[in-house]
PDB file of N, CA and C in Angstrom:
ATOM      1  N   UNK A   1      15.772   2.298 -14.777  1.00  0.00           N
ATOM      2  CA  UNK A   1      14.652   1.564 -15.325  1.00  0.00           C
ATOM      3  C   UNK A   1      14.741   0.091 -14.928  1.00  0.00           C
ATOM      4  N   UNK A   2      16.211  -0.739 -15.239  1.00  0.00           N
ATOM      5  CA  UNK A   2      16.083  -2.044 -14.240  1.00  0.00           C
ATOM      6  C   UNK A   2      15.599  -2.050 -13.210  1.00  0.00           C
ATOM      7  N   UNK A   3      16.370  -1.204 -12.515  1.00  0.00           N
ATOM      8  CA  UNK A   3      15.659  -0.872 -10.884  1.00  0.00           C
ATOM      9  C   UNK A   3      14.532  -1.412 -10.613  1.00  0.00           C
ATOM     10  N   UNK A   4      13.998  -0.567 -11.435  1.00  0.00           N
ATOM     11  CA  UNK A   4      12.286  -0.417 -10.791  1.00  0.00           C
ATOM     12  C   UNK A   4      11.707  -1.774 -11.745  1.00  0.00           C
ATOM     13  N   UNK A   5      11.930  -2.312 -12.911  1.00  0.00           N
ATOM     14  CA  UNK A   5      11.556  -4.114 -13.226  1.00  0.00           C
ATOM     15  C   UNK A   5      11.916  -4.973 -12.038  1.00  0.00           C
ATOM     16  N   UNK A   6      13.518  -4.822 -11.360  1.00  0.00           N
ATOM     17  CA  UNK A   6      13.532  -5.585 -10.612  1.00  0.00           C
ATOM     18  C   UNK A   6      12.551  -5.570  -9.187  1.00  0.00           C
ATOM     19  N   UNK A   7      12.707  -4.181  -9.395  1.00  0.00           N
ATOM     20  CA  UNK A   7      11.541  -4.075  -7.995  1.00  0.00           C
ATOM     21  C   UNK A   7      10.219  -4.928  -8.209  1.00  0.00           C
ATOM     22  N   UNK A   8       9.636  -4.241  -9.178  1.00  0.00           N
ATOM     23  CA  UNK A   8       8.083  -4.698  -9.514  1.00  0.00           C
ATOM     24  C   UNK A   8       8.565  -6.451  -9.264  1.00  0.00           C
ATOM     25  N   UNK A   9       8.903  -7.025  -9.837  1.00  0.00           N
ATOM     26  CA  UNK A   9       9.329  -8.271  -9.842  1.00  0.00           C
ATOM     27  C   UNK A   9       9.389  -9.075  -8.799  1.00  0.00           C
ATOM     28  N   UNK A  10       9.914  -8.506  -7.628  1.00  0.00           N
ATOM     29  CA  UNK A  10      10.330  -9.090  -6.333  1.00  0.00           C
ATOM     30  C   UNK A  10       8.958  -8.673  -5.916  1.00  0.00           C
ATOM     31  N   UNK A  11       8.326  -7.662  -5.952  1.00  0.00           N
ATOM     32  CA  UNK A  11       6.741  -7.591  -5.427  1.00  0.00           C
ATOM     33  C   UNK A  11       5.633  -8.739  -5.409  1.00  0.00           C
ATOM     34  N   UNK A  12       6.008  -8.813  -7.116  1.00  0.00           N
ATOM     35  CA  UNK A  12       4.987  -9.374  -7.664  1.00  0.00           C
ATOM     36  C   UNK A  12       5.582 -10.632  -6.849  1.00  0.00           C
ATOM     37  N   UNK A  13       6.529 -11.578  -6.564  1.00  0.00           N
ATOM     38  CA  UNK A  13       6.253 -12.702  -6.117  1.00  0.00           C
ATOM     39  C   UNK A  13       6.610 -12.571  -4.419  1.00  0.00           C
ATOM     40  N   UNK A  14       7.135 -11.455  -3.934  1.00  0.00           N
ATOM     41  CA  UNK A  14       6.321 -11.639  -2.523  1.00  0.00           C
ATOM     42  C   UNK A  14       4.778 -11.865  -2.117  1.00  0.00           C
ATOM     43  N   UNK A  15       4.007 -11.148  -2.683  1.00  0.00           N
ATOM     44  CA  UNK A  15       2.287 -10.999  -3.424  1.00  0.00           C
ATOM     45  C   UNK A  15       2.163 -12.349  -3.357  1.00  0.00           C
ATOM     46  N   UNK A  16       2.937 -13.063  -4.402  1.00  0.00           N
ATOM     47  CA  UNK A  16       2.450 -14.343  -4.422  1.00  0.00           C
ATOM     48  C   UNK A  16       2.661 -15.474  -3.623  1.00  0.00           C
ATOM     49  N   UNK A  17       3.556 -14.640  -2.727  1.00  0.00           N
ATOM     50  CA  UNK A  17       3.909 -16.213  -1.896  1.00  0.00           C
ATOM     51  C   UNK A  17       3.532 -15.855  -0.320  1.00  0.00           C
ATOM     52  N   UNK A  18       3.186 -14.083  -0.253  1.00  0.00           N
ATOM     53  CA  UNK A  18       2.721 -14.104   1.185  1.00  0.00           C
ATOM     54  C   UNK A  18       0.970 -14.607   0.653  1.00  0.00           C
ATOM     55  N   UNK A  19       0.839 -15.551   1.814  1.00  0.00           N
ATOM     56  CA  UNK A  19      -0.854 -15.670   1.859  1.00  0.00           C
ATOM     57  C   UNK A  19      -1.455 -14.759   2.446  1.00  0.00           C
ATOM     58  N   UNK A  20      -2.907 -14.728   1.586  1.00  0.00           N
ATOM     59  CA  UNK A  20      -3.655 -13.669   2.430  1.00  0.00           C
ATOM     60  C   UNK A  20      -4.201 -13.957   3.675  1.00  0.00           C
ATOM     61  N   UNK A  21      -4.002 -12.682   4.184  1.00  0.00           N
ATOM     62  CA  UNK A  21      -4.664 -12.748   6.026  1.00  0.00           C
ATOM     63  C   UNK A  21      -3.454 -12.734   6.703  1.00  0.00           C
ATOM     64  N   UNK A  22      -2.246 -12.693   6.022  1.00  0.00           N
ATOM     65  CA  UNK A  22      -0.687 -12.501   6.431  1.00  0.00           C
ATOM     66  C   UNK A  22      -1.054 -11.424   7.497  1.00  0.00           C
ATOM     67  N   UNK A  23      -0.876 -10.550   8.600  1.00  0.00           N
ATOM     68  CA  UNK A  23      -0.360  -9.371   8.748  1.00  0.00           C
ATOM     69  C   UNK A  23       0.916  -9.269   8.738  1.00  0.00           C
ATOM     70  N   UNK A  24       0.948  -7.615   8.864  1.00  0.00           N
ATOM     71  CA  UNK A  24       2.355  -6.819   8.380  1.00  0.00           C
ATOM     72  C   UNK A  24       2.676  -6.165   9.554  1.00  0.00           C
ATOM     73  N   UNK A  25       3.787  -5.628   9.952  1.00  0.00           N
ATOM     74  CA  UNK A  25       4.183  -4.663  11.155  1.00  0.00           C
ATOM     75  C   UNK A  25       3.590  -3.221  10.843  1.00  0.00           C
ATOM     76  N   UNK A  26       3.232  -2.909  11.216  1.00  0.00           N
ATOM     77  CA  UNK A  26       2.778  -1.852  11.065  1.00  0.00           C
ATOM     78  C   UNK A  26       3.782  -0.663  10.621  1.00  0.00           C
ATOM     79  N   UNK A  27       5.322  -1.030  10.654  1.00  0.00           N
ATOM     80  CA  UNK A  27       5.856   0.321  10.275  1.00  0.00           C
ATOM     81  C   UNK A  27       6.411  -0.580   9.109  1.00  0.00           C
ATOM     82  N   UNK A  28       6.436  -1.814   8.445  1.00  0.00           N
ATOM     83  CA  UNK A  28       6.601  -2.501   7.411  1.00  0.00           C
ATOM     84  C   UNK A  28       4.861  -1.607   6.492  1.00  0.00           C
ATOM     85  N   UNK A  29       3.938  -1.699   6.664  1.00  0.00           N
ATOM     86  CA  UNK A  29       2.559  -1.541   6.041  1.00  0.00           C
ATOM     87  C   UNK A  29       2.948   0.071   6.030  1.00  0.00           C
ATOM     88  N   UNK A  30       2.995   1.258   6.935  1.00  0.00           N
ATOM     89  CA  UNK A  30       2.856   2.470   7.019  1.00  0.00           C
ATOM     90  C   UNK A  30       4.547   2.844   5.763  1.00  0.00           C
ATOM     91  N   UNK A  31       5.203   2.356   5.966  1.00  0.00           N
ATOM     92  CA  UNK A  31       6.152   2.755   4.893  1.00  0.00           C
ATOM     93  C   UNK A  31       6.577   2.035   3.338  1.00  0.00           C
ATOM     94  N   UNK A  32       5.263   1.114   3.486  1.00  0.00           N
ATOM     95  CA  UNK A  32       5.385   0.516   1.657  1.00  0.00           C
ATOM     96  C   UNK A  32       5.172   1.621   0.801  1.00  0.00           C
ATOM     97  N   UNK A  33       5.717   2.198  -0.411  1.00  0.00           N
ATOM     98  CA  UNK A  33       5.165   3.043  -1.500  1.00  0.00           C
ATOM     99  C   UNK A  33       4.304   1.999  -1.994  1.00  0.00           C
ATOM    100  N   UNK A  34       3.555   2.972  -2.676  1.00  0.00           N
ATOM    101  CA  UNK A  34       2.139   2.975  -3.419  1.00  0.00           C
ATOM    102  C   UNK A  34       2.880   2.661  -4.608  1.00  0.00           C
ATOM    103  N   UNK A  35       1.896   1.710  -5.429  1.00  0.00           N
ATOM    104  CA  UNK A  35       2.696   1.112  -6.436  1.00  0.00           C
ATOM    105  C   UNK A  35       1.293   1.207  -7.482  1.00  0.00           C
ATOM    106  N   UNK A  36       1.451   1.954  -8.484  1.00  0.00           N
ATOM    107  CA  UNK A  36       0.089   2.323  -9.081  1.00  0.00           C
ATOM    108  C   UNK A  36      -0.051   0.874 -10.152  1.00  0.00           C
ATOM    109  N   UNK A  37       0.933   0.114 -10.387  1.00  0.00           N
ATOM    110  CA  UNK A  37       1.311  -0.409 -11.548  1.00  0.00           C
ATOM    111  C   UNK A  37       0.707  -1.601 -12.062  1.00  0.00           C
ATOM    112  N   UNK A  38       0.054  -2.245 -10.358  1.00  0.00           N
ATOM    113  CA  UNK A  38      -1.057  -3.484 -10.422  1.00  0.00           C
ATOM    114  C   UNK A  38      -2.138  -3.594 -11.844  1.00  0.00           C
ATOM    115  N   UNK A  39      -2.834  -4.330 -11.668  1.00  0.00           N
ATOM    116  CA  UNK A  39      -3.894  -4.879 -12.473  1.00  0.00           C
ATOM    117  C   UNK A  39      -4.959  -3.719 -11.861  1.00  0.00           C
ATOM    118  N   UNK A  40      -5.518  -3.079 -13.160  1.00  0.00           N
ATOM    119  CA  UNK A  40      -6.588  -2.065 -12.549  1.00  0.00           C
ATOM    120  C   UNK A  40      -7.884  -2.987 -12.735  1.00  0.00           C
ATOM    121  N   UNK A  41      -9.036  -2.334 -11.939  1.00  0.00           N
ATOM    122  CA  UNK A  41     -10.216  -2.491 -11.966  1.00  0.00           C
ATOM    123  C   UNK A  41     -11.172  -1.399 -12.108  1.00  0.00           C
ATOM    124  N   UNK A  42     -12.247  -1.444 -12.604  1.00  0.00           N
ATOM    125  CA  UNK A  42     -13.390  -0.415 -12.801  1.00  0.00           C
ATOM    126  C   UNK A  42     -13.830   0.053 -11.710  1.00  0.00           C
ATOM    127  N   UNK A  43     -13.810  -0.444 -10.093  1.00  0.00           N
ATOM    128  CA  UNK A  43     -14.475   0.084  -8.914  1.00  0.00           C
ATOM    129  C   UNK A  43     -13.047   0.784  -8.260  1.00  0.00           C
ATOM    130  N   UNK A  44     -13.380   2.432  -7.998  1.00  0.00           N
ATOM    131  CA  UNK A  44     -12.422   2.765  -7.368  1.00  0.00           C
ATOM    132  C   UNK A  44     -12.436   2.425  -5.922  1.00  0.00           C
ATOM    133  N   UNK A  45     -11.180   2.260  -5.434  1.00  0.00           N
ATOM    134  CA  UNK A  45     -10.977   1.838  -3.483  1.00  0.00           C
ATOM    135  C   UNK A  45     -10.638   3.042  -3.458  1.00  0.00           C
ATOM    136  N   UNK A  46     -10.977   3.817  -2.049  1.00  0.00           N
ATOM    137  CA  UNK A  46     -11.095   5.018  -1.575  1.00  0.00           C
ATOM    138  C   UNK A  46     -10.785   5.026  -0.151  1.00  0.00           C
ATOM    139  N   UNK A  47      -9.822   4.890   0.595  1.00  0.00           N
ATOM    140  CA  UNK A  47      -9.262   4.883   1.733  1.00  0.00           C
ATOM    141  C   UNK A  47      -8.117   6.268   1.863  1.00  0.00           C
ATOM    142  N   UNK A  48      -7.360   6.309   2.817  1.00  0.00           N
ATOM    143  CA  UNK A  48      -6.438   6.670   3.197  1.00  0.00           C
ATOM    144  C   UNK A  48      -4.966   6.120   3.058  1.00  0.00           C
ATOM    145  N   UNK A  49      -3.905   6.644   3.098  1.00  0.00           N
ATOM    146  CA  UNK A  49      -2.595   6.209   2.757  1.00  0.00           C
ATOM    147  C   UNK A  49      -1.608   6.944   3.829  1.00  0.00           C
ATOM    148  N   UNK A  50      -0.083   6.534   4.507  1.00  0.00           N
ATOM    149  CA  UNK A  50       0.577   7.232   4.773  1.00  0.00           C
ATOM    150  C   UNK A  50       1.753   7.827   4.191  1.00  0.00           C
ATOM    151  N   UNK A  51       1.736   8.681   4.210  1.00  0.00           N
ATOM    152  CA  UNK A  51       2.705   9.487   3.621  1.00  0.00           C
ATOM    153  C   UNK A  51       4.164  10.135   4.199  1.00  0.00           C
ATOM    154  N   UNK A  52       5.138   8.608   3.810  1.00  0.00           N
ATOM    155  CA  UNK A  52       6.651   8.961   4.679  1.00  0.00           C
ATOM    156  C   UNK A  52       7.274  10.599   4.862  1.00  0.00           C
ATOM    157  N   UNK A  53       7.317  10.943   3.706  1.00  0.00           N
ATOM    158  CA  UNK A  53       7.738  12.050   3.496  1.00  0.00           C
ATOM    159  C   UNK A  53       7.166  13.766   4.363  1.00  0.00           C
ATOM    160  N   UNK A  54       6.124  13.283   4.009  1.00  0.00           N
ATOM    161  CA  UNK A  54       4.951  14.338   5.003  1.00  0.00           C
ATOM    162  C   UNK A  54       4.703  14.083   6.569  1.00  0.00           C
ATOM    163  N   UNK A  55       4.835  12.600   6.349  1.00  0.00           N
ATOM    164  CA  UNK A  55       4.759  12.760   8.359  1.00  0.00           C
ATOM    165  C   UNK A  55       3.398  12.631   8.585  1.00  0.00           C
ATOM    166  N   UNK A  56       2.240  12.027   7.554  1.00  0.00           N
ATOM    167  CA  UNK A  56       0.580  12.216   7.867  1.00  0.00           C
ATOM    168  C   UNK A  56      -0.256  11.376   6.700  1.00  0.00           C
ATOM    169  N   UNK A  57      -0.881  11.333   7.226  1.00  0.00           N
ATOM    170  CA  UNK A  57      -2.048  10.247   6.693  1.00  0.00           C
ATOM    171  C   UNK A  57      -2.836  11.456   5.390  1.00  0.00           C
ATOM    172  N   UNK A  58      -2.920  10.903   4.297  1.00  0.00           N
ATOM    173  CA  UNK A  58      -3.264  11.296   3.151  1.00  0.00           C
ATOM    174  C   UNK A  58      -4.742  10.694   2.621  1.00  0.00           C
ATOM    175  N   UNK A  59      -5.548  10.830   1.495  1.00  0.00           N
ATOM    176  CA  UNK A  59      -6.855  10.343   1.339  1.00  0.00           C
ATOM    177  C   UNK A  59      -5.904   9.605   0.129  1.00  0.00           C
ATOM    178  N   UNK A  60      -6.581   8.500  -0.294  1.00  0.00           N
ATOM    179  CA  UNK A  60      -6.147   7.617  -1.351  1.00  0.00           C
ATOM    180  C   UNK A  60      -7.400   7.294  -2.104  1.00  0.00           C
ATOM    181  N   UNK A  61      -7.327   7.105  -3.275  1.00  0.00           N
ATOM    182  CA  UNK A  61      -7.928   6.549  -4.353  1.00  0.00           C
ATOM    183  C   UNK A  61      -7.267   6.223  -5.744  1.00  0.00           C
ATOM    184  N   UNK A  62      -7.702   5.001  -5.743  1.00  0.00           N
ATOM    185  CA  UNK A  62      -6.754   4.096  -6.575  1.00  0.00           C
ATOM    186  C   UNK A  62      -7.583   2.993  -7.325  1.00  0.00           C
ATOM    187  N   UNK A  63      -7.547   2.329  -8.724  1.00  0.00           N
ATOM    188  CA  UNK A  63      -8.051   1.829  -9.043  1.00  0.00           C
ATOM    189  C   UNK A  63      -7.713  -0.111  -9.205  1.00  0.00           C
ATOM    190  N   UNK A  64      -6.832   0.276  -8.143  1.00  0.00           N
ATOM    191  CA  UNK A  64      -5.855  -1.198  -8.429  1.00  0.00           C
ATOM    192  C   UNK A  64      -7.165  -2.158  -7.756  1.00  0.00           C
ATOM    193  N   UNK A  65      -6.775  -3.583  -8.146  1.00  0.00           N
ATOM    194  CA  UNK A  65      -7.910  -4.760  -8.199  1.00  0.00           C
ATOM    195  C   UNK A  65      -7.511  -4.903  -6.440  1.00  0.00           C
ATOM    196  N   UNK A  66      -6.608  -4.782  -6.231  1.00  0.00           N
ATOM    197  CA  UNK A  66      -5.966  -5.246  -4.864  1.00  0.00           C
ATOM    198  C   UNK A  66      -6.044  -3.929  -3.870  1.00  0.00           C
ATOM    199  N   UNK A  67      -6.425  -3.446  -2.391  1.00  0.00           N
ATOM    200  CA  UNK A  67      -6.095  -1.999  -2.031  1.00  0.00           C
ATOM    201  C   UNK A  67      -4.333  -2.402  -1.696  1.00  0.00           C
ATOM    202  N   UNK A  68      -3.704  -1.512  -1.858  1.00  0.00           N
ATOM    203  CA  UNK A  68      -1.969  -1.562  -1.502  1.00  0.00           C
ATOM    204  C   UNK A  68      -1.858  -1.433   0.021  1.00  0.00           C
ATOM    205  N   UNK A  69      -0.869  -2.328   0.042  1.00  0.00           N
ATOM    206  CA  UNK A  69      -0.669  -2.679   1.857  1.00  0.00           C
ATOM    207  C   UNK A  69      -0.531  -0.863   2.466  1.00  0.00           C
ATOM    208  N   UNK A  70      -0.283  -0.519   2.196  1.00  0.00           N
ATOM    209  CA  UNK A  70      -0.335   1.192   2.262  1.00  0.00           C
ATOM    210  C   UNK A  70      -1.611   1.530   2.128  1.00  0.00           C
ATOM    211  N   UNK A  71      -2.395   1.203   2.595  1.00  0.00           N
ATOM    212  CA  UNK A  71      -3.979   1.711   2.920  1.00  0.00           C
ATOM    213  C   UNK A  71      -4.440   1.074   4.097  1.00  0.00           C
ATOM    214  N   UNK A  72      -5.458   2.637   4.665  1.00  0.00           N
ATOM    215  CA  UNK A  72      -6.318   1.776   5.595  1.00  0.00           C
ATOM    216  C   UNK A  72      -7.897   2.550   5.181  1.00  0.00           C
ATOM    217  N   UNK A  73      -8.505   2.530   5.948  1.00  0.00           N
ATOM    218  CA  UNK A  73      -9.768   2.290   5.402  1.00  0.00           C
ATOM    219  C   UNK A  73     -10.438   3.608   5.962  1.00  0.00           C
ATOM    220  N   UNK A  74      -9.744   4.029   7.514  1.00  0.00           N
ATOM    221  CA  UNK A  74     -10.306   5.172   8.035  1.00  0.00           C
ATOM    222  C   UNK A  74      -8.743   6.040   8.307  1.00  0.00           C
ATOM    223  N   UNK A  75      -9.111   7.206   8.564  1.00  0.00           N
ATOM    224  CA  UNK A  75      -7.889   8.159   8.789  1.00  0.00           C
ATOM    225  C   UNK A  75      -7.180   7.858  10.186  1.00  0.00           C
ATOM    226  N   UNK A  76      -8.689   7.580  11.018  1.00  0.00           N
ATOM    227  CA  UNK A  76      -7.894   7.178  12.887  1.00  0.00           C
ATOM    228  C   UNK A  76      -6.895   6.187  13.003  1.00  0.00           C
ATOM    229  N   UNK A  77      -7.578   5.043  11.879  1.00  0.00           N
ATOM    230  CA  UNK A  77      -6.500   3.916  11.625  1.00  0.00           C
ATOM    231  C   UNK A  77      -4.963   4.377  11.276  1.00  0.00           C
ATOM    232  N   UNK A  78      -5.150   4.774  10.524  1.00  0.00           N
ATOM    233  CA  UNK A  78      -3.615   5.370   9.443  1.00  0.00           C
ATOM    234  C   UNK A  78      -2.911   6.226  10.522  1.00  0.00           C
ATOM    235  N   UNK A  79      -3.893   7.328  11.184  1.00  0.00           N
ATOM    236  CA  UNK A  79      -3.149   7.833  12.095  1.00  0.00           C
ATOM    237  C   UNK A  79      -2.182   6.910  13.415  1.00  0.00           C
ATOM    238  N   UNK A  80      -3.286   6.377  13.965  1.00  0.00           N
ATOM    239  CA  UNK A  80      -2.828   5.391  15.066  1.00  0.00           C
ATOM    240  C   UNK A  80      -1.475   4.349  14.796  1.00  0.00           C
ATOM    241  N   UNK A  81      -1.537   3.934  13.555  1.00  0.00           N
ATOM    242  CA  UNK A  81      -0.863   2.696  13.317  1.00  0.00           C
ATOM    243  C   UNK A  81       0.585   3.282  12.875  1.00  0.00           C
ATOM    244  N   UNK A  82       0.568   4.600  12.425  1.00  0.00           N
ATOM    245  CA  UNK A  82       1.394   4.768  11.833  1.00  0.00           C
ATOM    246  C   UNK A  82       2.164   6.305  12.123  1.00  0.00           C
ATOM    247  N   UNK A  83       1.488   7.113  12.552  1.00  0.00           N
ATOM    248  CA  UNK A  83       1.829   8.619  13.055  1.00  0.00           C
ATOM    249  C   UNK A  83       3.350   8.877  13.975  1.00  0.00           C
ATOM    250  N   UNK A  84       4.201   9.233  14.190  1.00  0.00           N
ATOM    251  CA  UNK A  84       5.554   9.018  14.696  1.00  0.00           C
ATOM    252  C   UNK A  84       4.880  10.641  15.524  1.00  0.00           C
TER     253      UNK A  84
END
């Protein structure tokens, strides 16, 4: 249970100290977990996600205010950027 406070923790102020429009490496972005734990919002985001474990691009929907660096928007994307 620390674990995962300390985790959230170190998130929350990477978040805050990378600026937006940062990019990410692409195998840094394709292997972040999904972190449900953000600030929700009423409009669901509806993209795609990759999925380490599976080896493939997954459909995502999530209600977080932010989409998680673990999304892209189309499947070709997710595939391309991230497919081994």
């Amino acid at each position: 249970m620390k674990f995962f406070l300390v985790l959230l923790v170190c998130i929350a102020i990477c978040e805050a100290v990378i600026p937006p429009g940062v990019s990410h490496s692409n195998e840094e972005r394709c292997n972040t977990a999904i972190d449900n734990n953000g600030e929700k919002c009423a409009k669901e985001y509806k993209g795609f996600t990759f999925n380490t474990e599976a080896n493939k691009c997954e459909q995502l929907a999530t209600k977080l205010c932010r989409p998680p660096l673990n999304s892209f928007d189309t499947i070709d994307d997710c595939n391309k950027r991230c497919k081994k």
